[in-house]
Protein backbone atom coordinates (compact mmCIF):
# COMPACT_ATOMS: atom_id res chain seq x y z
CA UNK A 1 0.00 0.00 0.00
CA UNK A 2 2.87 2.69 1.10
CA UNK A 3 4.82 1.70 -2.36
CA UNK A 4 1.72 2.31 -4.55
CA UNK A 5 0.82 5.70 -2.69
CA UNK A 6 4.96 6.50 -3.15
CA UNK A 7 4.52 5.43 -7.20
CA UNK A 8 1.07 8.27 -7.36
CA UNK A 9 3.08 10.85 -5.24
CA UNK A 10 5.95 10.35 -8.06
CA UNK A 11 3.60 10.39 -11.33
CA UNK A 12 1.82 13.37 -9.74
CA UNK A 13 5.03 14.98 -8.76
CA UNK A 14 6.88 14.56 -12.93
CA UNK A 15 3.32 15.78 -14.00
CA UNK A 16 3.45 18.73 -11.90
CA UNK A 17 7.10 19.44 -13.08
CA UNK A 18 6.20 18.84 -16.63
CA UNK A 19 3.07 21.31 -16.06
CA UNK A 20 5.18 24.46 -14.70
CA UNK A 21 8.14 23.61 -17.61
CA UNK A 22 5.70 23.69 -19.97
CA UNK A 23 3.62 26.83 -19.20
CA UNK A 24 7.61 28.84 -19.15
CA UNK A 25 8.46 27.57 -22.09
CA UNK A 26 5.48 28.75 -23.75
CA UNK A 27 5.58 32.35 -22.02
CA UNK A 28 8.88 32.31 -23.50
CA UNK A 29 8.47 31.28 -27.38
CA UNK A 30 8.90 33.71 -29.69
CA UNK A 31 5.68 32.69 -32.12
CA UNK A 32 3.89 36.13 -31.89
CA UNK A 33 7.03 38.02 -33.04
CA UNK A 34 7.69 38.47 -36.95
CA UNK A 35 11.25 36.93 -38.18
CA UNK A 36 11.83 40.27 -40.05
CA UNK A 37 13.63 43.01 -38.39
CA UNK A 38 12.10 46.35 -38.03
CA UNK A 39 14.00 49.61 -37.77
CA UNK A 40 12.90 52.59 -36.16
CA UNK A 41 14.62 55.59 -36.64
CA UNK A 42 14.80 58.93 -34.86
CA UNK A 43 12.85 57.07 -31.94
CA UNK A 44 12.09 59.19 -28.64
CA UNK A 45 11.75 57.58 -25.30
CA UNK A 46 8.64 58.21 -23.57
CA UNK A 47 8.49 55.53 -20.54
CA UNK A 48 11.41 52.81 -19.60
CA UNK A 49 10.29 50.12 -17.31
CA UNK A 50 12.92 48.37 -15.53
CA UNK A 51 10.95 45.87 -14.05
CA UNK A 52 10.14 41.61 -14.30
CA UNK A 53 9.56 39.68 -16.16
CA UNK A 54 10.82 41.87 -18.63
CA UNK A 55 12.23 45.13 -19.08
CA UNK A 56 10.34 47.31 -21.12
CA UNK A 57 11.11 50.22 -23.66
CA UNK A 58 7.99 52.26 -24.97
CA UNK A 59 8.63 55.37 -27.27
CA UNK A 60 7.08 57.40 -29.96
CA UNK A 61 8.28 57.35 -33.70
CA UNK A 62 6.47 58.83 -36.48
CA UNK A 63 5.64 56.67 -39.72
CA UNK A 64 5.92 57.25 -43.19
CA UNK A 65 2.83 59.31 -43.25
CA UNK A 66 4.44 61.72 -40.60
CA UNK A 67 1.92 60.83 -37.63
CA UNK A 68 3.13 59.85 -34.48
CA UNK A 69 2.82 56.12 -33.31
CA UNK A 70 3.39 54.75 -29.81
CA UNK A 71 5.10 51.74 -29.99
CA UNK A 72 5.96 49.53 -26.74
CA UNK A 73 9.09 46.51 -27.33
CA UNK A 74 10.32 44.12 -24.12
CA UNK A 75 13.94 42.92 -23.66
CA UNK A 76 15.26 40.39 -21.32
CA UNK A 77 14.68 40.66 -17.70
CA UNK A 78 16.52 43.32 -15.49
CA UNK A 79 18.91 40.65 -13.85
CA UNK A 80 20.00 39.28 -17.64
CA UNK A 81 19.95 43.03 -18.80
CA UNK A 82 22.13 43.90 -15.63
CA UNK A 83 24.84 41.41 -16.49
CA UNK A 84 25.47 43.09 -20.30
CA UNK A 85 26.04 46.20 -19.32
CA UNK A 86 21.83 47.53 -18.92
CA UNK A 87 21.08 49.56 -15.88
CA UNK A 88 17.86 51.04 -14.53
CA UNK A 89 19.18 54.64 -15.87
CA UNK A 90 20.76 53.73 -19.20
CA UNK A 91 17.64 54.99 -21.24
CA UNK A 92 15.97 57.94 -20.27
CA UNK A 93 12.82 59.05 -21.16
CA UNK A 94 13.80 61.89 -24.15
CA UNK A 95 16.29 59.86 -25.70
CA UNK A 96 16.39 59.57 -29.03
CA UNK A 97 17.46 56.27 -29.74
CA UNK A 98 17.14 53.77 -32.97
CA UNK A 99 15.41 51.05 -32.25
CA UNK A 100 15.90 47.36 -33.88
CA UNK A 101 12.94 44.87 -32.85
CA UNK A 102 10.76 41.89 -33.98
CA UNK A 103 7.78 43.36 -34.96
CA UNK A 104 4.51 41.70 -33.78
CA UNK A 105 2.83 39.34 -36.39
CA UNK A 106 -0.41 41.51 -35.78
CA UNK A 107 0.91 44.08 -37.11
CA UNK A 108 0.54 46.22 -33.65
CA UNK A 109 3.41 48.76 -32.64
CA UNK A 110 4.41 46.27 -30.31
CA UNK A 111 7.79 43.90 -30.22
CA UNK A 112 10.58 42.26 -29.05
CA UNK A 113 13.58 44.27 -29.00
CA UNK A 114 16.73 43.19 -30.84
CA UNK A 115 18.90 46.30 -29.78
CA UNK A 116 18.86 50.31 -29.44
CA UNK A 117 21.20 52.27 -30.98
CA UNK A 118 21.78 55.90 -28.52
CA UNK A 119 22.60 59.23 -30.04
CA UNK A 120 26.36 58.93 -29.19
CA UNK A 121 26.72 55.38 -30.98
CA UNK A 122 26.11 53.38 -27.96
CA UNK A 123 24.72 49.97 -28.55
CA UNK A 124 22.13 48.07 -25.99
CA UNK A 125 21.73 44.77 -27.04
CA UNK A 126 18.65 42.31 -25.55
CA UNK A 127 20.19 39.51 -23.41
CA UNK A 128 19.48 36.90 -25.82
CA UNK A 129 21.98 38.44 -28.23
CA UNK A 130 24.32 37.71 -25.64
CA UNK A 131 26.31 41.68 -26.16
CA UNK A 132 26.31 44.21 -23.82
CA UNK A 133 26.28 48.19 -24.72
CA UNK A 134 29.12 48.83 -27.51
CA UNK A 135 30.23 52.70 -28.15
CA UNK A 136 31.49 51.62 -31.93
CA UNK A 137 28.21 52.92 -33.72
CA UNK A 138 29.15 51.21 -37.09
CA UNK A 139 30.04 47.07 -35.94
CA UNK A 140 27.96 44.50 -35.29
CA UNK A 141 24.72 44.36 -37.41
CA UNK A 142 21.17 43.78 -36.25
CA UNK A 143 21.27 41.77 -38.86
């Protein structure tokens, strides 16, 4: 009787396991993000949210019609960010910053970020580019 309740606890236990590794795996897929990359040019920064799960960069850009859209991209999570070079105050809001991300497949002005390019050259790349911030403006292409 004790080994049979043992051999549930265990089956219950892997499906539990399984369960939570499956739900952050799918919070973590990349499906709703386009393959192309999208650049935004002449970007300002409006709100920076250093915060988890992930760090988020919303600014205003205008598009090809001259109207101004509000677009919102997340990067990596502040500890990942933190270890390339990221801090809460490396973005301000008023930047003007170019801005590389994986548009959403909707089509919304929403995306995951790839990296931001600062006035001065400066470089912040998302943790899973593996990069920190670079000062050399011209290497290392988004693409």
């Amino acid at each position: 009787m004790v080994r049979r309740h043992m051999a549930a606890s265990a089956v219950l236990v892997a499906f539990g396991v399984l369960g939570v590794c499956g739900a952050a795996w799918a919070h973590h897929g990349s499906s709703a993000y386009a393959d192309k990359l999208t650049i935004l040019k002449d970007a300002t920064v409006t709100t920076f949210q250093w915060a988890n799960p992930h760090t988020i960069v919303m600014f205003d850009v205008k598009d090809d019609k001259g109207q101004i859209v509000h677009w919102a991209a997340e990067a990596g999570s502040p500890s990942a960010l933190s270890l390339i070079g990221w801090s809460k105050s490396a973005i301000q809001p008023g930047d003007t910053i170019t801005v590389y991300v994986f548009r959403a497949k909707s089509d919304s002005p929403v995306g995951r970020l790839n990296k931001i390019v600062m006035a001065d050259g400066t470089e912040y790349r998302d943790s899973q580019l593996g990069n920190g911030p670079r000062g050399d403006s011209g290497q290392g292409s988004a693409q």
